[in-house]
C-alpha atoms as a PDB file:
ATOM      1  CA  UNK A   1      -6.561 -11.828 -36.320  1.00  0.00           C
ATOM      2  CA  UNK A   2      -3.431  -9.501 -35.488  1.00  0.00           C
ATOM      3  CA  UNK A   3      -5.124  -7.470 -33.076  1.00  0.00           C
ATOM      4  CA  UNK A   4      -3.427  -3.970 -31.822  1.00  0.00           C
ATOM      5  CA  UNK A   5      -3.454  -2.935 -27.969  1.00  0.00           C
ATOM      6  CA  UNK A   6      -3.561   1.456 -28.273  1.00  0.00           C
ATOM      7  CA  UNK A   7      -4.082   1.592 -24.456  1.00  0.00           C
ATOM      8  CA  UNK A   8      -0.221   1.923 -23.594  1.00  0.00           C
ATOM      9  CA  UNK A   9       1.069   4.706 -21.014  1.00  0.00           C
ATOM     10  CA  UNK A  10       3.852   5.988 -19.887  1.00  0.00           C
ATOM     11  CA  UNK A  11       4.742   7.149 -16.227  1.00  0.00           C
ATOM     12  CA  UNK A  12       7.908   8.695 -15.124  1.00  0.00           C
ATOM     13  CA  UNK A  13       9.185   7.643 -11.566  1.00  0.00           C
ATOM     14  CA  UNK A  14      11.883  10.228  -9.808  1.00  0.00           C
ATOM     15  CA  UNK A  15      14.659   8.242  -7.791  1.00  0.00           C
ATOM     16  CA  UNK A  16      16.514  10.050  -5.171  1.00  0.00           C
ATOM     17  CA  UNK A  17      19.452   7.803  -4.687  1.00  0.00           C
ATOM     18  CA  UNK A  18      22.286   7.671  -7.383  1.00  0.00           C
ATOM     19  CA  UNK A  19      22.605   4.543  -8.617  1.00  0.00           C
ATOM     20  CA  UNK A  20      25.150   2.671 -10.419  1.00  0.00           C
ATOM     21  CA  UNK A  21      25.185   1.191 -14.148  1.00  0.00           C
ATOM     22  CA  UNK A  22      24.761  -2.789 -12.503  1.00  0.00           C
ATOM     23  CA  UNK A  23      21.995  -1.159  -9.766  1.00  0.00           C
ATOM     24  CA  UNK A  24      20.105   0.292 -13.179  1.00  0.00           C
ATOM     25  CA  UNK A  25      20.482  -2.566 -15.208  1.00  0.00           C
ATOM     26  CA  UNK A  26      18.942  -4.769 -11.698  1.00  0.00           C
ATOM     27  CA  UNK A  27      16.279  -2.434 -11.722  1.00  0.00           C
ATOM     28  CA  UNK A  28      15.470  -2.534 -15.262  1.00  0.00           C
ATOM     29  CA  UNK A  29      15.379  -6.019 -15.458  1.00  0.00           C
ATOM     30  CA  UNK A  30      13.050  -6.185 -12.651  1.00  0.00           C
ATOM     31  CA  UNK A  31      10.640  -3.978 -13.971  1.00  0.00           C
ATOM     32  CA  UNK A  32      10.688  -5.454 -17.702  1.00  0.00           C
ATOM     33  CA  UNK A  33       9.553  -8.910 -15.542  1.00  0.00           C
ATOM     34  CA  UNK A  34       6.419  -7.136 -14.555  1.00  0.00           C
ATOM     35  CA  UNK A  35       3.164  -8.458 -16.664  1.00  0.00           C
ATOM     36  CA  UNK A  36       2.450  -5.254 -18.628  1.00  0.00           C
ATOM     37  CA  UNK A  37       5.625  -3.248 -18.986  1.00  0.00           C
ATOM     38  CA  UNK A  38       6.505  -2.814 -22.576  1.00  0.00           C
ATOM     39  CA  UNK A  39       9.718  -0.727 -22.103  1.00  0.00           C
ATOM     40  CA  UNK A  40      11.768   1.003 -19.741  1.00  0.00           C
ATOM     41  CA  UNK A  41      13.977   4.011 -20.814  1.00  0.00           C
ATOM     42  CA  UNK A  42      16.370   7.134 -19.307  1.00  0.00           C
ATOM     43  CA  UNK A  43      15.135  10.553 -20.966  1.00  0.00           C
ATOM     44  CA  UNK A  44      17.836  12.821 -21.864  1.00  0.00           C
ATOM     45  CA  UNK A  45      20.357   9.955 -20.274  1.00  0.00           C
ATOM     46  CA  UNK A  46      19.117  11.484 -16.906  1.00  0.00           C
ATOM     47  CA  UNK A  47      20.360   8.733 -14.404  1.00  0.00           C
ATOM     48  CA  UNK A  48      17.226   9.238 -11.886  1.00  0.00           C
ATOM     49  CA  UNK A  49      14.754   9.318 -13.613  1.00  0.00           C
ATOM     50  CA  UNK A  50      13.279   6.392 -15.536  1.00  0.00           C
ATOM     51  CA  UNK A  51      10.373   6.427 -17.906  1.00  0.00           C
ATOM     52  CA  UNK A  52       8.275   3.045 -17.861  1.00  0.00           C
ATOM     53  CA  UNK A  53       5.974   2.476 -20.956  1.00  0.00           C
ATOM     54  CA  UNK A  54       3.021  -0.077 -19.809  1.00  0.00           C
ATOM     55  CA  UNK A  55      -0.477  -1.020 -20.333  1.00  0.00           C
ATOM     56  CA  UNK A  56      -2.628  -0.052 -17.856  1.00  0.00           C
ATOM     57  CA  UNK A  57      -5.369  -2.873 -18.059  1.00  0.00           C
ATOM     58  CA  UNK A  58      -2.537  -4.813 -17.035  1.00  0.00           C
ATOM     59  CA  UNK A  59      -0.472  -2.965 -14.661  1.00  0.00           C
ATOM     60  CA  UNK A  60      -1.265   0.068 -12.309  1.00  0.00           C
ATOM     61  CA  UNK A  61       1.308   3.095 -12.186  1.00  0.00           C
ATOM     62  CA  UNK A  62       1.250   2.537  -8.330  1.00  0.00           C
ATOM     63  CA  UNK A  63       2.308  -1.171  -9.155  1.00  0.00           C
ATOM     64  CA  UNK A  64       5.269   0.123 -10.863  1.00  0.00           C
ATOM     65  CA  UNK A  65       6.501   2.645  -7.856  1.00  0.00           C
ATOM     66  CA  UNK A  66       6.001  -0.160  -5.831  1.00  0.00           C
ATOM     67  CA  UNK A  67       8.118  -2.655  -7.626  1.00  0.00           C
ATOM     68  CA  UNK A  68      10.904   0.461  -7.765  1.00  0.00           C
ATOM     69  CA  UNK A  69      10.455   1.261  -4.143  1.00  0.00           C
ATOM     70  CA  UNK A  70      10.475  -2.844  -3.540  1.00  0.00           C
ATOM     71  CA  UNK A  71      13.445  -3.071  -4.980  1.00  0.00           C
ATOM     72  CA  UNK A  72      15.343  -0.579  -1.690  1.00  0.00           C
ATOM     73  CA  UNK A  73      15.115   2.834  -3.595  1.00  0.00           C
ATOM     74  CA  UNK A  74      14.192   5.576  -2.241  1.00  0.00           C
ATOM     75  CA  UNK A  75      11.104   7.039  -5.434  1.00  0.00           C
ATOM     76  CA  UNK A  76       8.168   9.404  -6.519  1.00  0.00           C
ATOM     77  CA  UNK A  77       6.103   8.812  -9.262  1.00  0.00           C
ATOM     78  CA  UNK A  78       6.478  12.208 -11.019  1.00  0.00           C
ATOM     79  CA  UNK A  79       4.171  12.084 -14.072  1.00  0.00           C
ATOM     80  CA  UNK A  80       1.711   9.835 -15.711  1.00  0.00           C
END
């Protein structure tokens, strides 16, 4: 049985610093490696801010700021 998981959300996390295309792409990868992330995207191509799409019976939003903030950015989780 193929079953489907509908509890996915997204939250949008604000960095302050601007970052390069390799710093992105280090950050990306490090959040994708998080049990529970689904995808990571840029809205609009809007360099600081990035949109995570997760499931929350898996991962908490905070979890996510944390791994950002973990990873030496300076970040505010902006919207759930």
């Amino acid at each position: 049985m193929n079953e489907r998981n509908s509890n996915i959300a997204d939250v949008t996390i604000h960095i302050h610093e601007a970052i390069d295309t390799d710093r992105r792409a280090r950050l990306r990868h490090s959040l994708l490696a998080l049990n529970g992330v689904h995808a990571i995207s840029d809205p609009n191509g809007q360099a600081h801010l990035v949109v995570v799409r997760f499931n929350p019976e898996q991962l908490a939003s905070d979890d996510i700021l944390d791994a950002v903030l973990g990873t030496g950015l300076h970040a505010e989780m902006i919207g759930l």
